[in-house]
PDB file of N, CA and C in Angstrom:
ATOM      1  N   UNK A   1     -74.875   4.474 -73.291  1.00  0.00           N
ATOM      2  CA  UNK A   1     -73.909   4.153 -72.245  1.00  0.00           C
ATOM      3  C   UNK A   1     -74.685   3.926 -70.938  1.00  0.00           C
ATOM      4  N   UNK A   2     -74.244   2.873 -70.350  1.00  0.00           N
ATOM      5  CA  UNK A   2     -74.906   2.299 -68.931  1.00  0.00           C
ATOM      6  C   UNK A   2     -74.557   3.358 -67.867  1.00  0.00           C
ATOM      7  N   UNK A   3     -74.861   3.761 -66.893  1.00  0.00           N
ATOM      8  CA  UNK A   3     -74.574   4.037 -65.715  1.00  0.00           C
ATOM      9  C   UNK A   3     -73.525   3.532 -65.257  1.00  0.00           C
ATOM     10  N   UNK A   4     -73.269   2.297 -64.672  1.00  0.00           N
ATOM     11  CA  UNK A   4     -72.216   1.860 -64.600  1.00  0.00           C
ATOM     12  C   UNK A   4     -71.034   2.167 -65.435  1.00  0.00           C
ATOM     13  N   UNK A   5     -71.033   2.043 -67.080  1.00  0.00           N
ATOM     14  CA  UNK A   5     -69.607   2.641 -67.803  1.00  0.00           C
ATOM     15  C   UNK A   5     -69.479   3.846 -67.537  1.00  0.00           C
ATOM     16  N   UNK A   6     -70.787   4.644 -67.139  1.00  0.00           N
ATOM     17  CA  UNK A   6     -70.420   6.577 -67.091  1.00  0.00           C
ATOM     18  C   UNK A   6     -69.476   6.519 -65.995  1.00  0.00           C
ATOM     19  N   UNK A   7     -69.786   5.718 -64.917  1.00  0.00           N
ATOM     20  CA  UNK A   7     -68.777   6.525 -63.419  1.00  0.00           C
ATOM     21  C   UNK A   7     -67.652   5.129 -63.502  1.00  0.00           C
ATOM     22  N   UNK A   8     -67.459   4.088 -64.516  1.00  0.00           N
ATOM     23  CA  UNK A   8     -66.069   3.799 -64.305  1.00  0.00           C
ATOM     24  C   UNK A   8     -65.074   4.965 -65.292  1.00  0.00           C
ATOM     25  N   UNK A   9     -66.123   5.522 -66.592  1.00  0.00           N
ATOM     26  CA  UNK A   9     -65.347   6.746 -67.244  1.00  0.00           C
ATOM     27  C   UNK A   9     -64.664   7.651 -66.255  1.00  0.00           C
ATOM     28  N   UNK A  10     -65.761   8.024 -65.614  1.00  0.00           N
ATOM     29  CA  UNK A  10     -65.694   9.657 -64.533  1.00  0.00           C
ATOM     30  C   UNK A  10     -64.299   8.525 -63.488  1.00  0.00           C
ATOM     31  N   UNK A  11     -64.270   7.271 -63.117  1.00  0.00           N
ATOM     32  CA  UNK A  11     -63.082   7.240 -62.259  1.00  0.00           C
ATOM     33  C   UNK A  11     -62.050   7.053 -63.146  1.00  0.00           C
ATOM     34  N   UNK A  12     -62.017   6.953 -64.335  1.00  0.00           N
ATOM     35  CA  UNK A  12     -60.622   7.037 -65.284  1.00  0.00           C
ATOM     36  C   UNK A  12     -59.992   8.044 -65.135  1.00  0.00           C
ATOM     37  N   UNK A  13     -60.877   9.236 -65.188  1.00  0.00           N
ATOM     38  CA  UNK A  13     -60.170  10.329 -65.417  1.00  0.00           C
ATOM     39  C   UNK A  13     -60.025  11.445 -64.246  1.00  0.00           C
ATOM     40  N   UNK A  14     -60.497  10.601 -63.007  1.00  0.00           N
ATOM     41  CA  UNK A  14     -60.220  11.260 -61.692  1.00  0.00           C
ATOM     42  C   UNK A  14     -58.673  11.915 -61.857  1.00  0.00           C
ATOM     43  N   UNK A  15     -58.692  13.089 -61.350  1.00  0.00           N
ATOM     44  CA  UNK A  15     -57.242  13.424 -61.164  1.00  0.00           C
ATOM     45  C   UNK A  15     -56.496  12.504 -60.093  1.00  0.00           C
ATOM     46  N   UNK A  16     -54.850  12.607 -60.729  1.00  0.00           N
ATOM     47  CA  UNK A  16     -53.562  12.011 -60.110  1.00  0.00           C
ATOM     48  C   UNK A  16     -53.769  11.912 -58.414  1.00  0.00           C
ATOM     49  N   UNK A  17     -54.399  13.063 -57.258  1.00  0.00           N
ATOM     50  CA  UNK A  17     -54.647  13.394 -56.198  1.00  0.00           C
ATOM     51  C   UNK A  17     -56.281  12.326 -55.839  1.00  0.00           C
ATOM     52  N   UNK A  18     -56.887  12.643 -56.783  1.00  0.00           N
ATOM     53  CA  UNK A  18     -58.523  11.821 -56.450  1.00  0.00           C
ATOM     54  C   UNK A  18     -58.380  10.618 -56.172  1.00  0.00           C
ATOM     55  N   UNK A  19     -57.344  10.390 -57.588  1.00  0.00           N
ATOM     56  CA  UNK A  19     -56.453   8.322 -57.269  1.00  0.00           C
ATOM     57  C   UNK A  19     -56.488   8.310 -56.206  1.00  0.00           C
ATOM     58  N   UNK A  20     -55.445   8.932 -55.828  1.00  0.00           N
ATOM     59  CA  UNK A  20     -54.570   8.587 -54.528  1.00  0.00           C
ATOM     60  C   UNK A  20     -55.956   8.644 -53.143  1.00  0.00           C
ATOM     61  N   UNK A  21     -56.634   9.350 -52.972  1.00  0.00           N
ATOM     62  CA  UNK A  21     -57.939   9.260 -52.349  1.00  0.00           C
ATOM     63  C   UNK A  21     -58.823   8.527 -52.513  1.00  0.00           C
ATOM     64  N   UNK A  22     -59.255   7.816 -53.503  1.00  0.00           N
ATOM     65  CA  UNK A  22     -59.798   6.767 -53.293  1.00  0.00           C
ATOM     66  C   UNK A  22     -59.129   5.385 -53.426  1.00  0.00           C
ATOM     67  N   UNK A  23     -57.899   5.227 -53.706  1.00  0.00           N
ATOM     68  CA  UNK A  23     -57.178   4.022 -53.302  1.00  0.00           C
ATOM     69  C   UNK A  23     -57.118   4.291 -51.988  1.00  0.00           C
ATOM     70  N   UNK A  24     -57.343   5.163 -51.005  1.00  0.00           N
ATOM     71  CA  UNK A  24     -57.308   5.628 -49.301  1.00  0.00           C
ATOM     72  C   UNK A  24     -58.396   4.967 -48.918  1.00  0.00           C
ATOM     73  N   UNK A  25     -60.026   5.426 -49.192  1.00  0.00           N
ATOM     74  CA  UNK A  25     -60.853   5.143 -49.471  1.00  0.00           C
ATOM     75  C   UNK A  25     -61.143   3.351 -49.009  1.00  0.00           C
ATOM     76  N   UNK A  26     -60.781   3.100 -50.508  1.00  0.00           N
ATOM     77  CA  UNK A  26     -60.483   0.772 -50.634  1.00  0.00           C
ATOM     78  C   UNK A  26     -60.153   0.563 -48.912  1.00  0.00           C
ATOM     79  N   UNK A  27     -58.506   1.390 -48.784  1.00  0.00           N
ATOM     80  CA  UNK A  27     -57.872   0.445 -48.295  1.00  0.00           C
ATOM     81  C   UNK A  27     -58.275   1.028 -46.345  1.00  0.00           C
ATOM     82  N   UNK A  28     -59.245   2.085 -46.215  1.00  0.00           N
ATOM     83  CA  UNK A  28     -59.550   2.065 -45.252  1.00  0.00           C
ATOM     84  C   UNK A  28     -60.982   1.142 -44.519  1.00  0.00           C
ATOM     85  N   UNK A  29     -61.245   0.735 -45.735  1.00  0.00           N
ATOM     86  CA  UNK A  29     -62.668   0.189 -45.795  1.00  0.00           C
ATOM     87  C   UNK A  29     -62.117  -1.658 -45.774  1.00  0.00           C
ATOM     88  N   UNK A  30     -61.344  -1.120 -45.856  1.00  0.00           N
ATOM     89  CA  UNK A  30     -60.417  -2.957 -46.041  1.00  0.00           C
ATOM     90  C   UNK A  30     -61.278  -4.157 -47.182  1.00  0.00           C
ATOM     91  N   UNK A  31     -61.929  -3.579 -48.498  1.00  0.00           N
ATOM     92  CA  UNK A  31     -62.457  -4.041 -49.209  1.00  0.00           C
ATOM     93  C   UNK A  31     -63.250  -3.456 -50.310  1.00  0.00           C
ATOM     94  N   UNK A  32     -63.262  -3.759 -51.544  1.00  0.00           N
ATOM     95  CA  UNK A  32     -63.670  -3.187 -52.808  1.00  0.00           C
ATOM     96  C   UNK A  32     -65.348  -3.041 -52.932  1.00  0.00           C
ATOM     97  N   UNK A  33     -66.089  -3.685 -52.706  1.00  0.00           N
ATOM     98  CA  UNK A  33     -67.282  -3.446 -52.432  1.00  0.00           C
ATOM     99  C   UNK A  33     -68.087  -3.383 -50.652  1.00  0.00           C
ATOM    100  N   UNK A  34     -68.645  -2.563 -50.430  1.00  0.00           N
ATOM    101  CA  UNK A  34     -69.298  -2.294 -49.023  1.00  0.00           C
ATOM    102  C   UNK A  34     -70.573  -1.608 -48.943  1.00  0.00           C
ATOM    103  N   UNK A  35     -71.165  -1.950 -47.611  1.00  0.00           N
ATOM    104  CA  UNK A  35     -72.300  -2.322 -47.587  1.00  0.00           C
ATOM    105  C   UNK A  35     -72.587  -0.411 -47.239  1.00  0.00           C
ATOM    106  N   UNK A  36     -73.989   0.165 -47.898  1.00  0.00           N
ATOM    107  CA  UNK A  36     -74.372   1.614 -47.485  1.00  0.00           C
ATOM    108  C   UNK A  36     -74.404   1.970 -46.059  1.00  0.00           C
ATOM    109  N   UNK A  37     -74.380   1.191 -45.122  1.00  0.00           N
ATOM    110  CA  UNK A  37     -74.173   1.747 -43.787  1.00  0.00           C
ATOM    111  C   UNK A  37     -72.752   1.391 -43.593  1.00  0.00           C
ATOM    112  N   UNK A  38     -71.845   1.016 -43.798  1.00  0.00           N
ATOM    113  CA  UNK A  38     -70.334   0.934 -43.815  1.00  0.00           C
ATOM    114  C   UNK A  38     -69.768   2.129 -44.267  1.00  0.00           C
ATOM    115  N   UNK A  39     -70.407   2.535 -45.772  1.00  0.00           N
ATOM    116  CA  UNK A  39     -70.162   4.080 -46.285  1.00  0.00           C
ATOM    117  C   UNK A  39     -70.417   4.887 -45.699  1.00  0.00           C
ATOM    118  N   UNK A  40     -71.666   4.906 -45.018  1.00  0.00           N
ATOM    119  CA  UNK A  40     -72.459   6.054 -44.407  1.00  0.00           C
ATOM    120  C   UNK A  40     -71.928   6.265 -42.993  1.00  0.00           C
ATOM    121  N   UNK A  41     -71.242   5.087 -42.453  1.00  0.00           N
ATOM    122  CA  UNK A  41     -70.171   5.522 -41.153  1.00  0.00           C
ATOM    123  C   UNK A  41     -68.970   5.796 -41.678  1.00  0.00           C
ATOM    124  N   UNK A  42     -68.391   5.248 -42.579  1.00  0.00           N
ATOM    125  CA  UNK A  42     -67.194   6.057 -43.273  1.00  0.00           C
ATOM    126  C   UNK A  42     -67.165   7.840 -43.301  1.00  0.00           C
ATOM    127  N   UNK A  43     -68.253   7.991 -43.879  1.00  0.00           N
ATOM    128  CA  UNK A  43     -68.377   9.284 -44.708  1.00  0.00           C
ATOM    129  C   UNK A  43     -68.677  10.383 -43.005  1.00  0.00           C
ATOM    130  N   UNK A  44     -69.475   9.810 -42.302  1.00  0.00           N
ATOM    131  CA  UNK A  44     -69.985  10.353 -41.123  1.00  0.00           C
ATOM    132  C   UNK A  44     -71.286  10.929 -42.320  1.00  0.00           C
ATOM    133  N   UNK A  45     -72.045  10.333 -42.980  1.00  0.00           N
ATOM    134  CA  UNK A  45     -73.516  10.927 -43.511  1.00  0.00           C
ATOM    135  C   UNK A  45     -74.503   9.827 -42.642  1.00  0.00           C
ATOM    136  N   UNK A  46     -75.796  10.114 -42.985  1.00  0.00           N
ATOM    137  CA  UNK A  46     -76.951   9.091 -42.728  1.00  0.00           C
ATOM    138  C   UNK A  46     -76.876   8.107 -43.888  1.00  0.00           C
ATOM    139  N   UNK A  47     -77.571   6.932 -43.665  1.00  0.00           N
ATOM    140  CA  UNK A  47     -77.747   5.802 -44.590  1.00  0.00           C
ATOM    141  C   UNK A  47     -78.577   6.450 -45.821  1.00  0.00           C
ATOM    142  N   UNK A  48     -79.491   6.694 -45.199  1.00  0.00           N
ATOM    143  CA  UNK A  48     -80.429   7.495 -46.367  1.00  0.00           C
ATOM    144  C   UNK A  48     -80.003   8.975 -47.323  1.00  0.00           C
ATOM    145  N   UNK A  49     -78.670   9.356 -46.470  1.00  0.00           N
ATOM    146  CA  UNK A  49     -78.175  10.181 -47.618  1.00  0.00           C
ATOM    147  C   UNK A  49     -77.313   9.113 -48.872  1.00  0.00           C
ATOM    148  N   UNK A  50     -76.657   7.814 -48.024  1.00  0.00           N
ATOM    149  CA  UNK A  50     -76.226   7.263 -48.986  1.00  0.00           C
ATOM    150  C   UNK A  50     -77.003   6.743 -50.288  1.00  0.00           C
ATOM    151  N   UNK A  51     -78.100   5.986 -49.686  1.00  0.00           N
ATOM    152  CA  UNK A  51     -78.922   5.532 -50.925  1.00  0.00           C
ATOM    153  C   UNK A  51     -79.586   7.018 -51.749  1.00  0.00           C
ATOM    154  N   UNK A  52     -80.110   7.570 -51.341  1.00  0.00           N
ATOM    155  CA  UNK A  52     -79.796   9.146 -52.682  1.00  0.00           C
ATOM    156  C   UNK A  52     -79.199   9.008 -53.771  1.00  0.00           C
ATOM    157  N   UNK A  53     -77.828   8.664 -52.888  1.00  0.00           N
ATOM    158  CA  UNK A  53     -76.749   9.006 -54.192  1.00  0.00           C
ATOM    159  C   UNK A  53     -76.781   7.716 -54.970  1.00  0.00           C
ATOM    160  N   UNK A  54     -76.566   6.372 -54.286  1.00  0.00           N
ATOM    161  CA  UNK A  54     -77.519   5.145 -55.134  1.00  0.00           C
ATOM    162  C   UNK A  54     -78.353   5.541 -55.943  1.00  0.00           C
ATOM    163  N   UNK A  55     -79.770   5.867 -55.543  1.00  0.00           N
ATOM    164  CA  UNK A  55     -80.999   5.830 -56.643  1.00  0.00           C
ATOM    165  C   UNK A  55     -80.575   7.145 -57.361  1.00  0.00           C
ATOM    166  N   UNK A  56     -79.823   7.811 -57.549  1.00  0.00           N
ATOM    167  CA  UNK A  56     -79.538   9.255 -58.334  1.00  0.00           C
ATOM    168  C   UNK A  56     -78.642   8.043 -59.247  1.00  0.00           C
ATOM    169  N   UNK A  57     -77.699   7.307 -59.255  1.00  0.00           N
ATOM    170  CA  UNK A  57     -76.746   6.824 -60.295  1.00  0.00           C
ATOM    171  C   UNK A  57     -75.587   8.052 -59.632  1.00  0.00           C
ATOM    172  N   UNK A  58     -75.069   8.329 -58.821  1.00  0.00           N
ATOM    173  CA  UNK A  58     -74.039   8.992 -58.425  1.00  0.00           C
ATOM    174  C   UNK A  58     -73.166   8.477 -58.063  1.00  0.00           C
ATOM    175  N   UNK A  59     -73.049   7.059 -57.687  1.00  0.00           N
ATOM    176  CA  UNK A  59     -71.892   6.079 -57.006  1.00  0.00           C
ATOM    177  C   UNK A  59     -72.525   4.492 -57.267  1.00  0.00           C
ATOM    178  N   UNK A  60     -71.360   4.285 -57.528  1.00  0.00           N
ATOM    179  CA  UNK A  60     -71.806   2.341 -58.432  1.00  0.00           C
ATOM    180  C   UNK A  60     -72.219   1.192 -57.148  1.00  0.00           C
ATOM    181  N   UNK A  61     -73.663   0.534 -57.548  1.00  0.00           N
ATOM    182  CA  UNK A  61     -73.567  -0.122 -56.200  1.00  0.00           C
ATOM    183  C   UNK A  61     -74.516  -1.221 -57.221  1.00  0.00           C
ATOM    184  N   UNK A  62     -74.779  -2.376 -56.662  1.00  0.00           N
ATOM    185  CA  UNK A  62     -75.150  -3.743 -57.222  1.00  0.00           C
ATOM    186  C   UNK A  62     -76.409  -4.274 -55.860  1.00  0.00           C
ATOM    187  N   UNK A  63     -76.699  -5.419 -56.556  1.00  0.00           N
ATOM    188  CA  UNK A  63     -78.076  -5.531 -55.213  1.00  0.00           C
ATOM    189  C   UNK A  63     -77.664  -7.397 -55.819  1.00  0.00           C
ATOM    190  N   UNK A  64     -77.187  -7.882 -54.242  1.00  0.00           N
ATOM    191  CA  UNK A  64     -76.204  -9.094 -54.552  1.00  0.00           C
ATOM    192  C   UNK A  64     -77.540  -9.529 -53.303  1.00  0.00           C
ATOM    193  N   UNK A  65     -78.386 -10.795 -53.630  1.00  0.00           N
ATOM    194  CA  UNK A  65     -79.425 -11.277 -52.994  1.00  0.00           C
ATOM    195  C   UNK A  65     -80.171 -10.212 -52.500  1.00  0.00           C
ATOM    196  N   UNK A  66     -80.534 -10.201 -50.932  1.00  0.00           N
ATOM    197  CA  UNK A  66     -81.398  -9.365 -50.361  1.00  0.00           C
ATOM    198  C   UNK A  66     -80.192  -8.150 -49.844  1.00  0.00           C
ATOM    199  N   UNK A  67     -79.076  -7.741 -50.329  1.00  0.00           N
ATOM    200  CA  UNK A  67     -78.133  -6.964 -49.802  1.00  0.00           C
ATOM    201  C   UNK A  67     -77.361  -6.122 -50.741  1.00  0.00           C
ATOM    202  N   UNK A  68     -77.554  -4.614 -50.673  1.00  0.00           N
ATOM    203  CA  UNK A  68     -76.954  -3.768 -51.901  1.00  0.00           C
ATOM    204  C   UNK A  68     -75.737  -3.469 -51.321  1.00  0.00           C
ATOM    205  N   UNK A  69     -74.535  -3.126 -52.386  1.00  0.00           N
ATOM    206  CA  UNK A  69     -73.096  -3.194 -51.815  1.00  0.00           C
ATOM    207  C   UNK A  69     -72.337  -1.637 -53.024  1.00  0.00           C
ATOM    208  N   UNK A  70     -72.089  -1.069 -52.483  1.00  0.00           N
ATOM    209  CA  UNK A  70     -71.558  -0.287 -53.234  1.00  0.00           C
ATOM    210  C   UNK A  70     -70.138   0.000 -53.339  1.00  0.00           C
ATOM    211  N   UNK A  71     -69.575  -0.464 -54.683  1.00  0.00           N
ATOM    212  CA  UNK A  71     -68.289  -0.098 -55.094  1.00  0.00           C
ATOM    213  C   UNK A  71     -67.517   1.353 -54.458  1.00  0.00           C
ATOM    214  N   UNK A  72     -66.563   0.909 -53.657  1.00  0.00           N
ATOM    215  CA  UNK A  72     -65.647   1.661 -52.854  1.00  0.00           C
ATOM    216  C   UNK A  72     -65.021   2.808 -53.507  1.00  0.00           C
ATOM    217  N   UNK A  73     -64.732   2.232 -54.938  1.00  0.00           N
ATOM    218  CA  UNK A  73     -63.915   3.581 -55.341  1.00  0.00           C
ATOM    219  C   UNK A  73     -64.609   4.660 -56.133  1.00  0.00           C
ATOM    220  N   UNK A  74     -65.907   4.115 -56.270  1.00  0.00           N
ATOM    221  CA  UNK A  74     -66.969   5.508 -56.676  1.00  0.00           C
ATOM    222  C   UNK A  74     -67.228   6.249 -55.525  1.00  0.00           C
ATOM    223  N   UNK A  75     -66.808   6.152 -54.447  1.00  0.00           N
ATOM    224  CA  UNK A  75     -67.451   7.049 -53.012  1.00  0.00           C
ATOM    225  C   UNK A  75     -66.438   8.340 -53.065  1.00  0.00           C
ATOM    226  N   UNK A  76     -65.273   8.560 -54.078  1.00  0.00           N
ATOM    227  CA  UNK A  76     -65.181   9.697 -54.362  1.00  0.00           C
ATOM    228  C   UNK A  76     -65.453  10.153 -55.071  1.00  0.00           C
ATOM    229  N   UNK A  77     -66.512  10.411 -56.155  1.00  0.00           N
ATOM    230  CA  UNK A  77     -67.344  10.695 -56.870  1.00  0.00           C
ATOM    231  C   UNK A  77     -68.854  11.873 -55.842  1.00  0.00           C
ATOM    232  N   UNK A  78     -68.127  11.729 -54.896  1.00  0.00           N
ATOM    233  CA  UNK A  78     -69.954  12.032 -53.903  1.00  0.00           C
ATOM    234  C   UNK A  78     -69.032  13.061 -52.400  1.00  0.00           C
ATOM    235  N   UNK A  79     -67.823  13.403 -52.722  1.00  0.00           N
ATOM    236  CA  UNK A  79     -67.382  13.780 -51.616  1.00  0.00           C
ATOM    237  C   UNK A  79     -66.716  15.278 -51.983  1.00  0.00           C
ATOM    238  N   UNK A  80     -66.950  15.751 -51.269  1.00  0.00           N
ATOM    239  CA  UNK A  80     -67.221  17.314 -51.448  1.00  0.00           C
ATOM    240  C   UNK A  80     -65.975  18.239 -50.815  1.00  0.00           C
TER     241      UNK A  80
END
Protein backbone atom coordinates (compact mmCIF):
# COMPACT_ATOMS: atom_id res chain seq x y z
CA UNK A 1 0.00 0.00 0.00
CA UNK A 2 1.25 3.54 -1.16
CA UNK A 3 1.40 6.29 1.26
CA UNK A 4 -0.95 8.09 -0.41
CA UNK A 5 -3.85 5.07 -0.13
CA UNK A 6 -2.72 4.78 3.78
CA UNK A 7 -3.94 8.51 4.68
CA UNK A 8 -6.89 8.54 2.06
CA UNK A 9 -7.76 5.09 4.34
CA UNK A 10 -6.93 7.02 7.74
CA UNK A 11 -9.41 10.03 6.11
CA UNK A 12 -12.21 7.38 5.46
CA UNK A 13 -12.47 6.55 8.67
CA UNK A 14 -11.94 9.94 10.39
CA UNK A 15 -14.70 10.25 12.86
CA UNK A 16 -18.31 11.95 12.03
CA UNK A 17 -16.71 15.32 14.14
CA UNK A 18 -12.99 15.06 12.23
CA UNK A 19 -15.35 15.26 8.82
CA UNK A 20 -16.89 18.04 9.84
CA UNK A 21 -13.26 19.67 10.69
CA UNK A 22 -11.67 19.14 7.90
CA UNK A 23 -14.44 20.01 5.45
CA UNK A 24 -13.76 23.51 7.88
CA UNK A 25 -10.29 23.11 7.07
CA UNK A 26 -11.06 23.02 2.60
CA UNK A 27 -13.40 25.61 3.01
CA UNK A 28 -11.29 28.03 5.11
CA UNK A 29 -8.38 27.62 2.91
CA UNK A 30 -10.83 28.32 -0.01
CA UNK A 31 -9.23 25.30 -1.94
CA UNK A 32 -8.39 21.50 -2.00
CA UNK A 33 -4.78 21.57 -2.47
CA UNK A 34 -2.32 24.42 -0.78
CA UNK A 35 0.82 25.52 -0.74
CA UNK A 36 3.12 24.52 2.93
CA UNK A 37 3.36 28.10 3.89
CA UNK A 38 -0.50 28.63 3.41
CA UNK A 39 -0.76 25.53 5.94
CA UNK A 40 1.85 26.68 8.08
CA UNK A 41 -0.08 30.18 8.47
CA UNK A 42 -3.24 28.29 8.78
CA UNK A 43 -2.04 26.05 11.50
CA UNK A 44 0.03 29.13 13.19
CA UNK A 45 3.30 26.34 12.92
CA UNK A 46 6.68 27.18 11.02
CA UNK A 47 7.06 26.05 7.35
CA UNK A 48 9.62 23.68 8.37
CA UNK A 49 7.40 22.08 10.90
CA UNK A 50 5.14 21.60 7.93
CA UNK A 51 7.48 19.86 5.59
CA UNK A 52 8.37 17.25 8.65
CA UNK A 53 5.17 16.11 8.44
CA UNK A 54 5.59 16.00 4.41
CA UNK A 55 8.91 14.05 4.45
CA UNK A 56 7.48 11.77 7.53
CA UNK A 57 4.34 10.70 4.98
CA UNK A 58 2.00 12.28 7.72
CA UNK A 59 -0.15 14.52 5.39
CA UNK A 60 -0.62 14.00 1.45
CA UNK A 61 1.23 16.55 -0.60
CA UNK A 62 2.46 16.23 -4.48
CA UNK A 63 5.48 18.30 -6.03
CA UNK A 64 3.48 19.93 -9.19
CA UNK A 65 6.72 21.62 -11.24
CA UNK A 66 9.10 23.55 -8.97
CA UNK A 67 6.07 23.86 -6.24
CA UNK A 68 4.85 21.22 -3.49
CA UNK A 69 1.07 21.55 -2.59
CA UNK A 70 -0.44 19.66 0.06
CA UNK A 71 -3.88 18.13 0.11
CA UNK A 72 -6.14 20.16 2.54
CA UNK A 73 -8.02 17.48 4.00
CA UNK A 74 -5.03 15.45 5.32
CA UNK A 75 -4.04 18.61 7.58
CA UNK A 76 -6.28 16.92 10.05
CA UNK A 77 -4.36 14.05 10.29
CA UNK A 78 -1.35 16.37 12.02
CA UNK A 79 -3.54 18.44 14.44
CA UNK A 80 -3.46 17.81 17.92
Amino acid sequence: MSNEEYIFKKLEKLSPVDKILSNKIVKSLGKEWATPKEVADYLGRHINTIYEKINSGEILSRKIGVRRVIYTPSIILIME
